[in-house]
C-alpha atoms as a PDB file:
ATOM      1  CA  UNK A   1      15.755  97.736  -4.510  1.00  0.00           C
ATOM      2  CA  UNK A   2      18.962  96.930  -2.558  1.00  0.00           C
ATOM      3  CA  UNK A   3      20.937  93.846  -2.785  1.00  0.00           C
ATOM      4  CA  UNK A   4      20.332  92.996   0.233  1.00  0.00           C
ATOM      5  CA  UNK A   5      16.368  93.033  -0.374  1.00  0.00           C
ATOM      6  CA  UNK A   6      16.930  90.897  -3.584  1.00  0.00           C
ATOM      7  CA  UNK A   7      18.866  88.603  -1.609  1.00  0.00           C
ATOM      8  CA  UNK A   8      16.486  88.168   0.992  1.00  0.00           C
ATOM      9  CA  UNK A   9      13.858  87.522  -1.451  1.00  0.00           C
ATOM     10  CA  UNK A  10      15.294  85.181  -3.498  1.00  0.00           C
ATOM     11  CA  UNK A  11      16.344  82.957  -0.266  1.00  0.00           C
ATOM     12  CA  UNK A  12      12.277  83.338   0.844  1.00  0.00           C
ATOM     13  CA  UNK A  13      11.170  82.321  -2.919  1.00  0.00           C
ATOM     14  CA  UNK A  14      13.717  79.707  -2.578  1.00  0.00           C
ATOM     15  CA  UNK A  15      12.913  78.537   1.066  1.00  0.00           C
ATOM     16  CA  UNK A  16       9.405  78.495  -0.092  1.00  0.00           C
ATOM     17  CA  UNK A  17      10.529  76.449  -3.671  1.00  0.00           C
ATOM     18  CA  UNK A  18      12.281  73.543  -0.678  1.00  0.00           C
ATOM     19  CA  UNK A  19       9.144  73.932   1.264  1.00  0.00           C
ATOM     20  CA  UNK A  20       6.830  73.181  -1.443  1.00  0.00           C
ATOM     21  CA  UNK A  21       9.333  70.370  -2.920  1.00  0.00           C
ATOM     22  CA  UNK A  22       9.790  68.563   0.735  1.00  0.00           C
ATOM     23  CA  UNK A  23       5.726  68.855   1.048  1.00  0.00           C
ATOM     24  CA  UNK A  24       5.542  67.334  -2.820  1.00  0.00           C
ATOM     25  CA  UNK A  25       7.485  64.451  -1.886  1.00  0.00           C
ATOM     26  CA  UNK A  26       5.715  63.549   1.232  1.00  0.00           C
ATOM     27  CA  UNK A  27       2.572  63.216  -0.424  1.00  0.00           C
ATOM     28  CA  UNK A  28       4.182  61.476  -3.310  1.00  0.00           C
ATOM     29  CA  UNK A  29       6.135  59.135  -0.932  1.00  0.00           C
ATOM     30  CA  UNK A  30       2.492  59.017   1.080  1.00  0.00           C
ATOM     31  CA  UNK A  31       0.980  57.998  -1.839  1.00  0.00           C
ATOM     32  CA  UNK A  32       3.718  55.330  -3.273  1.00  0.00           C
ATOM     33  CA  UNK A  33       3.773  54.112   0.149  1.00  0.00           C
ATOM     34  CA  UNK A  34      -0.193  53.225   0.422  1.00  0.00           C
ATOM     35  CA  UNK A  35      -0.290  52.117  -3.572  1.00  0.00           C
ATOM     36  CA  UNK A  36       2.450  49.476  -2.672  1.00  0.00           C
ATOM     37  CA  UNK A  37       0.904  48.372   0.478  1.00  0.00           C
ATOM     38  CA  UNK A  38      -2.589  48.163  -1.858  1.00  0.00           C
ATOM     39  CA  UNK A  39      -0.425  46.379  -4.322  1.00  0.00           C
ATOM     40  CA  UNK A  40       0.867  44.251  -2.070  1.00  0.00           C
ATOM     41  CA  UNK A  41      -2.160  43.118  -0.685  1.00  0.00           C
ATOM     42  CA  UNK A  42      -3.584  42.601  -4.502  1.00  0.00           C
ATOM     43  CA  UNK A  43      -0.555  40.671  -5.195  1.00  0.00           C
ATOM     44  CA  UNK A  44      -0.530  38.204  -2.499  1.00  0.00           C
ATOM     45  CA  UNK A  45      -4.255  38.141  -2.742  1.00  0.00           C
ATOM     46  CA  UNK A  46      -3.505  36.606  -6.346  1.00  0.00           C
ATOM     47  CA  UNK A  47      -0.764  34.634  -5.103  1.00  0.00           C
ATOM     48  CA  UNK A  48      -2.620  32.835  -2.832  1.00  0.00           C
ATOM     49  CA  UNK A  49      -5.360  31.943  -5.040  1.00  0.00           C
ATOM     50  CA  UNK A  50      -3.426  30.777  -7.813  1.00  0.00           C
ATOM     51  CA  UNK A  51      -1.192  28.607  -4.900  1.00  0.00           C
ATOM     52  CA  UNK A  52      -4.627  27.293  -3.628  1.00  0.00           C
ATOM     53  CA  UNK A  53      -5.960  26.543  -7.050  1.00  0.00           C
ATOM     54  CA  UNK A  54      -2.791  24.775  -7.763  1.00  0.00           C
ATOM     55  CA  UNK A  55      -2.985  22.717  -4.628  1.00  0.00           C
ATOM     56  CA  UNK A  56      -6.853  22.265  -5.293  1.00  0.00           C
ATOM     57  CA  UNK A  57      -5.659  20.798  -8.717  1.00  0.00           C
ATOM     58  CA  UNK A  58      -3.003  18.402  -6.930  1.00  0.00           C
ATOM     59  CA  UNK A  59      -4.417  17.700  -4.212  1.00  0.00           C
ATOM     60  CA  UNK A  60      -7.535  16.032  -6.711  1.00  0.00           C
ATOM     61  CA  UNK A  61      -4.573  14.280  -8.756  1.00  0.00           C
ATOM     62  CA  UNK A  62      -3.267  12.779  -5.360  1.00  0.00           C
ATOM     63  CA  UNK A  63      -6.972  11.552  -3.814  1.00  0.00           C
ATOM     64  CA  UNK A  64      -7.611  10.384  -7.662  1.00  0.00           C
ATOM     65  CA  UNK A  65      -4.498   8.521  -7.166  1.00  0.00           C
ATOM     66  CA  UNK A  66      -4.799   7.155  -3.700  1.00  0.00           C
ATOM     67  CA  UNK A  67      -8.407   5.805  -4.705  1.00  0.00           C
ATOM     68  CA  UNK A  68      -7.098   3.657  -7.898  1.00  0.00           C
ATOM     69  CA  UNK A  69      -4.222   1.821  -5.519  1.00  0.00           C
ATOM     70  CA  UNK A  70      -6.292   1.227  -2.914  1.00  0.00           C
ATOM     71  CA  UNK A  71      -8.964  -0.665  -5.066  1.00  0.00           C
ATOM     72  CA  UNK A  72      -5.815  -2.225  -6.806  1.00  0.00           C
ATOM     73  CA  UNK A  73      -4.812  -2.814  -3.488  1.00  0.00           C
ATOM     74  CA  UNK A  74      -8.670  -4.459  -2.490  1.00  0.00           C
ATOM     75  CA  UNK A  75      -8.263  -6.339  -5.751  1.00  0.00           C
ATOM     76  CA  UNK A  76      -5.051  -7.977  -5.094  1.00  0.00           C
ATOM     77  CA  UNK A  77      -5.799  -8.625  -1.782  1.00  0.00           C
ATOM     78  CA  UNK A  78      -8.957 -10.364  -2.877  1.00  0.00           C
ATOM     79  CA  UNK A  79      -7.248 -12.574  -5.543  1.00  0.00           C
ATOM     80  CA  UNK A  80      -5.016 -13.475  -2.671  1.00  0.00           C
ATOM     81  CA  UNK A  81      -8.056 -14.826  -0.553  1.00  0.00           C
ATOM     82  CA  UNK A  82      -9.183 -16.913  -3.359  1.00  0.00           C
ATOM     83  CA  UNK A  83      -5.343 -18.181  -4.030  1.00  0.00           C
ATOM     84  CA  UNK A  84      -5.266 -19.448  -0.465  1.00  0.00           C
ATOM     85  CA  UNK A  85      -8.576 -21.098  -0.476  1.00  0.00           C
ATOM     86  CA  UNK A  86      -7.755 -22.529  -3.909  1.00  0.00           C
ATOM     87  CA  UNK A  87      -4.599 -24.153  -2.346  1.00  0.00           C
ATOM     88  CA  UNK A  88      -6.553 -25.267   0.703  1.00  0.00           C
ATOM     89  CA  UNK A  89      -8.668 -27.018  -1.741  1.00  0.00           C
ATOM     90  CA  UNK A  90      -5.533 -28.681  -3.277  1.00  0.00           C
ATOM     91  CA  UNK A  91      -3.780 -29.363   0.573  1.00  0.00           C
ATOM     92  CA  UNK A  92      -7.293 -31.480   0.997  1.00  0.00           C
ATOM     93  CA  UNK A  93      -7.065 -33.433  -1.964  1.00  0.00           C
ATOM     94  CA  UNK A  94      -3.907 -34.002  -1.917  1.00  0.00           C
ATOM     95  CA  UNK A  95      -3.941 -35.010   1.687  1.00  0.00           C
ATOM     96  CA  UNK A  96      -7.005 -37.275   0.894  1.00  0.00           C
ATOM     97  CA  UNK A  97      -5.100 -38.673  -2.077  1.00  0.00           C
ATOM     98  CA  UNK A  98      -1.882 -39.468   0.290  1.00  0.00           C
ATOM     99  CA  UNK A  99      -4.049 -41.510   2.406  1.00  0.00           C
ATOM    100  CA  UNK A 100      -4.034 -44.350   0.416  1.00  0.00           C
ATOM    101  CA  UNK A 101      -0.334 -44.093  -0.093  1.00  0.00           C
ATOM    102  CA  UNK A 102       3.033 -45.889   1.765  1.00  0.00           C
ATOM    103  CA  UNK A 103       5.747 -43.699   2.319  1.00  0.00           C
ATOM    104  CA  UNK A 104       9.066 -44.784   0.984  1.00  0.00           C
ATOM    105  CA  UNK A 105      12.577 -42.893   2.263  1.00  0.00           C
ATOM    106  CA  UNK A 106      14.361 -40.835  -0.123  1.00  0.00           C
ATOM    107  CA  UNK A 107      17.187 -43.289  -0.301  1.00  0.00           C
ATOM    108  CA  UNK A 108      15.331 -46.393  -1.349  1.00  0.00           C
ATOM    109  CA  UNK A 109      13.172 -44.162  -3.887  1.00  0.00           C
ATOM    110  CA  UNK A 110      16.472 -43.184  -5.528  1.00  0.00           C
ATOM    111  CA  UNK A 111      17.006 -46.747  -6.128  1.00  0.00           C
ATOM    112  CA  UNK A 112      14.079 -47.979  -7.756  1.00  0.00           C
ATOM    113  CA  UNK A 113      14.345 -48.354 -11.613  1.00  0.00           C
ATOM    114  CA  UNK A 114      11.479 -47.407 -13.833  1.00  0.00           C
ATOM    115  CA  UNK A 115      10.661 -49.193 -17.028  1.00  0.00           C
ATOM    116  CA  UNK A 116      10.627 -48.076 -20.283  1.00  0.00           C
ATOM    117  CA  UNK A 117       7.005 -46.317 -21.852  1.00  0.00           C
ATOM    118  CA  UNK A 118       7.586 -49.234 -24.543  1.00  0.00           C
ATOM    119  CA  UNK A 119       7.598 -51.742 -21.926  1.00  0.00           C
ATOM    120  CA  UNK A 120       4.814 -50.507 -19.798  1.00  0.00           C
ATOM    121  CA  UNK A 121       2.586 -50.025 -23.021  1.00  0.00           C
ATOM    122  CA  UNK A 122       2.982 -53.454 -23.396  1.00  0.00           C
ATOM    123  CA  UNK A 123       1.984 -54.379 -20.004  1.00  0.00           C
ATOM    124  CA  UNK A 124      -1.185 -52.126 -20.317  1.00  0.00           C
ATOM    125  CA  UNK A 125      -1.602 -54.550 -23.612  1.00  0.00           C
ATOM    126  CA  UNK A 126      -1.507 -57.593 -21.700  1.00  0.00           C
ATOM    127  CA  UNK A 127      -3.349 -56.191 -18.619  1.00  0.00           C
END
């Protein structure tokens, strides 16, 4: 055989060696490319359900939490209610009680000297 058949040979065995490689790597690259878009879709698949588990799991915590300060809430408010009847009870009375009374200025109250507990014990004695 001539060189120039050797030659011409070993570029066709070696044209055919790239061909074969290039084809290789295609399918490889193929192959890697539709694995990572399966992976992908596997991963964010388990993403989401572990972000919508999580969010399950807070979102419970939350409604849990809502619920207890709204019946604090419906508790306070109802202690209120029964504070401001209490002290309409007490405007009443006292209002009834005031009836009976004479109103004396601010200035002459100031003025008026009180006795001594001795003293009014004995008064009570001699009542």
């Amino acid at each position: 055989m001539s060189k120039h058949i050797k030659k011409r040979i070993k570029n066709k065995h070696q044209h055919h060696e790239e061909v074969l490689q290039k084809q290789i790597e295609e399918e490889v690259k193929a192959k890697y490319v539709g694995l990572r878009k399966h992976h992908e879709e596997v991963f964010r698949k388990q993403i989401e359900e572990e972000l919508f588990a999580e969010i399950s799991v807070q979102m419970t915590k939350y409604l849990k939490r809502i619920d207890y300060l709204v019946g604090g809430n419906n508790e306070l408010a109802s202690m209120l209610k029964s504070a401001e009847n209490r002290c309409r009870e007490l405007e009443e009375n006292l209002t009834q009680w005031r009836e009976g009374c004479v109103p004396i200025p601010n200035a002459t109250a100031d003025c008026i000297i009180l006795e001594d507990s001795v003293s009014i014990d004995q008064g009570l004695e001699n009542f």
